[in-house]
Protein backbone atom coordinates (compact mmCIF):
# COMPACT_ATOMS: atom_id res chain seq x y z
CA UNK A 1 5.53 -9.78 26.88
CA UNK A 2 2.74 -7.50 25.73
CA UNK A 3 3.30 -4.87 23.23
CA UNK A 4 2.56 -2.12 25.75
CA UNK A 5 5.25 -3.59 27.90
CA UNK A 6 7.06 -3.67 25.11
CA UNK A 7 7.21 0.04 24.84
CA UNK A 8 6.94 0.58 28.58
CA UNK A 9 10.18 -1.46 28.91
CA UNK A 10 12.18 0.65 26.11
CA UNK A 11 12.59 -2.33 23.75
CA UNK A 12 12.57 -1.26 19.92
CA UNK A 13 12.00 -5.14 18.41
CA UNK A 14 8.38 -5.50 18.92
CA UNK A 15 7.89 -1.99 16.99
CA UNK A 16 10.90 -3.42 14.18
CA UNK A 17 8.28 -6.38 13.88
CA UNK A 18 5.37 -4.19 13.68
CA UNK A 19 6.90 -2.68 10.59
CA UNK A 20 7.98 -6.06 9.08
CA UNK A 21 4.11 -7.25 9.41
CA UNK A 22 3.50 -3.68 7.94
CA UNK A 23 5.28 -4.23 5.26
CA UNK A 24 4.09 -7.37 4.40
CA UNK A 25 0.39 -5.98 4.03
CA UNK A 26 1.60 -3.44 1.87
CA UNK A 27 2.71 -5.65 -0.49
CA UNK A 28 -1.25 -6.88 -0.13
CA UNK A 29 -3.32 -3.80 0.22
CA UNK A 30 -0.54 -1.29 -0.76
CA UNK A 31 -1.08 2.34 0.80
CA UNK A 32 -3.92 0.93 2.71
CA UNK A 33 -1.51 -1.05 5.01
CA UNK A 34 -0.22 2.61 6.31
CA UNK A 35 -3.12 3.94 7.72
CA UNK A 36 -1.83 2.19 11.00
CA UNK A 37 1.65 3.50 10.96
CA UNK A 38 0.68 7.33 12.52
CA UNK A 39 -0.83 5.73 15.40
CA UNK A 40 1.96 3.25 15.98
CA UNK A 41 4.89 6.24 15.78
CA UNK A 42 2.66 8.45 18.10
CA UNK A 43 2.32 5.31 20.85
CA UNK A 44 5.76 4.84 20.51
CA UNK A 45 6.80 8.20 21.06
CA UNK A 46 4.47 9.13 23.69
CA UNK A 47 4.01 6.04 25.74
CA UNK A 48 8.22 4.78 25.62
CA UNK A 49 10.00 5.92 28.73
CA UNK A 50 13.11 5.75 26.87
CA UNK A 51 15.21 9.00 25.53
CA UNK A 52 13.93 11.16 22.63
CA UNK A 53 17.32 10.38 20.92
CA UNK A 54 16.67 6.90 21.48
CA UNK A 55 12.90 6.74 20.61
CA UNK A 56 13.67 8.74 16.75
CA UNK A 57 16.74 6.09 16.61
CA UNK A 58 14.24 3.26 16.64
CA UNK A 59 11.53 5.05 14.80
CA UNK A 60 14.36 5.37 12.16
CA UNK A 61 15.42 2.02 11.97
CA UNK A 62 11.20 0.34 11.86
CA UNK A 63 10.86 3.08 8.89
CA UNK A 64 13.97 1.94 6.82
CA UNK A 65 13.00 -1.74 7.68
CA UNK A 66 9.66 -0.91 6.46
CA UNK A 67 10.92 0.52 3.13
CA UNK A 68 12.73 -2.70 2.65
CA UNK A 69 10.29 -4.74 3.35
CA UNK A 70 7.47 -3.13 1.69
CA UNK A 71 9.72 -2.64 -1.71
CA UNK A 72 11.08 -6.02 -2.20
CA UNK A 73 7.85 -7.07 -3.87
CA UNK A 74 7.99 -3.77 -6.34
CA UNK A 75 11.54 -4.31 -6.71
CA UNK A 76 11.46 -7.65 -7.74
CA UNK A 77 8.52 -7.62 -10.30
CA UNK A 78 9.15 -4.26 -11.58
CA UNK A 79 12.89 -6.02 -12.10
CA UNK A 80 11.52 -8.71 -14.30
CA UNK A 81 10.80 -8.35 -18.38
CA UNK A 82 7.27 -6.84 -19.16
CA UNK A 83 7.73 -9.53 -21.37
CA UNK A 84 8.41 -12.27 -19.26
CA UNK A 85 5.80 -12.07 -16.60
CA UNK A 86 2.33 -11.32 -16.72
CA UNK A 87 0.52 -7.95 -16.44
CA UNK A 88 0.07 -6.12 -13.40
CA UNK A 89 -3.69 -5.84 -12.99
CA UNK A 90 -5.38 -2.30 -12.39
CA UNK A 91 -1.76 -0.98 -13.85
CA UNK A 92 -1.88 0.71 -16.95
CA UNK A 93 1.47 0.01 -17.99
CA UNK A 94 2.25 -3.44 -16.39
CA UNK A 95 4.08 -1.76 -13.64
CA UNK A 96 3.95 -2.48 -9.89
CA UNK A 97 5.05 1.37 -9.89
CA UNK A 98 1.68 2.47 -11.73
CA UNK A 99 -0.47 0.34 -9.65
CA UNK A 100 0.99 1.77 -6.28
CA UNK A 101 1.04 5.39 -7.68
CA UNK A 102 -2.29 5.03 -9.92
CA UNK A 103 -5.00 2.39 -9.24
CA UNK A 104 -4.29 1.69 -5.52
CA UNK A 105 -3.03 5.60 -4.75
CA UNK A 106 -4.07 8.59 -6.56
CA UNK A 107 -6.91 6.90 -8.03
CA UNK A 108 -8.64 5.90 -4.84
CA UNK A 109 -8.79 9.18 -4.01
CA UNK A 110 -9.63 10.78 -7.44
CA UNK A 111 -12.58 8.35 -8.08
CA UNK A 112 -10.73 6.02 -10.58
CA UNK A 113 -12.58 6.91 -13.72
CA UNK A 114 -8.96 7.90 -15.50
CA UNK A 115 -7.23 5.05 -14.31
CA UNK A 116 -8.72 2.26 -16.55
CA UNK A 117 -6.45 -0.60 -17.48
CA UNK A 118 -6.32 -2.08 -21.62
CA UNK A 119 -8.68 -4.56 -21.90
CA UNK A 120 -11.04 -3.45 -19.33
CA UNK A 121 -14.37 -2.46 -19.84
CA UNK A 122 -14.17 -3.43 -23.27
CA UNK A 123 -10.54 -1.73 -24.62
CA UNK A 124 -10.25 0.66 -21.55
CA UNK A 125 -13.01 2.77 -22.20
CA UNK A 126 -15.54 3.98 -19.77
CA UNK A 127 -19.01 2.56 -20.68
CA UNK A 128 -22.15 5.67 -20.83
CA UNK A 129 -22.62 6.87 -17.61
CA UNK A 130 -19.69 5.51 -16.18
CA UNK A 131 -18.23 2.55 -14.47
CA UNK A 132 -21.11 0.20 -12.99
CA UNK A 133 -23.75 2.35 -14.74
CA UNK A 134 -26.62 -0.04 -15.90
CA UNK A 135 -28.78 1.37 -18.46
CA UNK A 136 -32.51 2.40 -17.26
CA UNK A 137 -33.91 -1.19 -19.23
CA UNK A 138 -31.85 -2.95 -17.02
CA UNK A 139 -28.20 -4.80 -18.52
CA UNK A 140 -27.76 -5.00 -21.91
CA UNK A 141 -30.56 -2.72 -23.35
CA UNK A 142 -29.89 0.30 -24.95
């Protein structure tokens, strides 16, 4: 069965799925894995045949699937010792919670340049110019 039989037929799976495989490229791409998800809600809401009650009932249940889905990865590394695993990259505190909020969210859309993580760009500090500035000589001239 197609997916727009799927929601022609009033079955709520194939759009449970869709939030599983959601949810599973958030824990890849993070925030950028949602971009899909107001399209998806709007098809389903529009093109179902089922009742409103029934279509927000299985929006509902795809949304709290895709919360648990999408924060077992967090949830798991954020549970283990800073200690005893090995720094989140692009974090600035090791967190999975600073990389979703900071490097992959707020930054992307702020232009990054506040977001630097220890040890990059020699101690986490911007280099003249900026981040990929190359000086007028060309790299490594003055």
């Amino acid at each position: 069965m197609s997916r727009a039989g799927a929601v022609l037929r009033r079955r709520v799976l194939p759009l449970v799925w869709c939030a599983v495989a959601v949810g599973l490229a958030f824990n890849v791409k993070m925030l950028q894995a949602y971009f899909v998800l107001p399209v998806a809600a709007v098809v389903f809401l529009v093109a179902g045949k089922a009742s409103w009650r029934r279509k927000l009932l299985g929006l509902g249940a795809a949304t709290a699937v895709l919360l648990v889905v999408s924060g077992a990865w967090m949830v798991l590394v954020d549970a283990v010792p800073v200690a005893s695993r090995p720094f989140v990259g692009g974090s600035t505190d090791g967190t999975v919670r600073d990389l979703l909020f900071g490097y992959n969210g707020f930054g992307r859309v702020d232009g990054q340049a506040r977001i630097m993580s220890p040890g990059m760009m020699g101690g986490g500090h911007m280099p003249p110019g900026g981040a990929g500035h190359v000086p007028p000589g060309g790299p490594g001239s003055p």
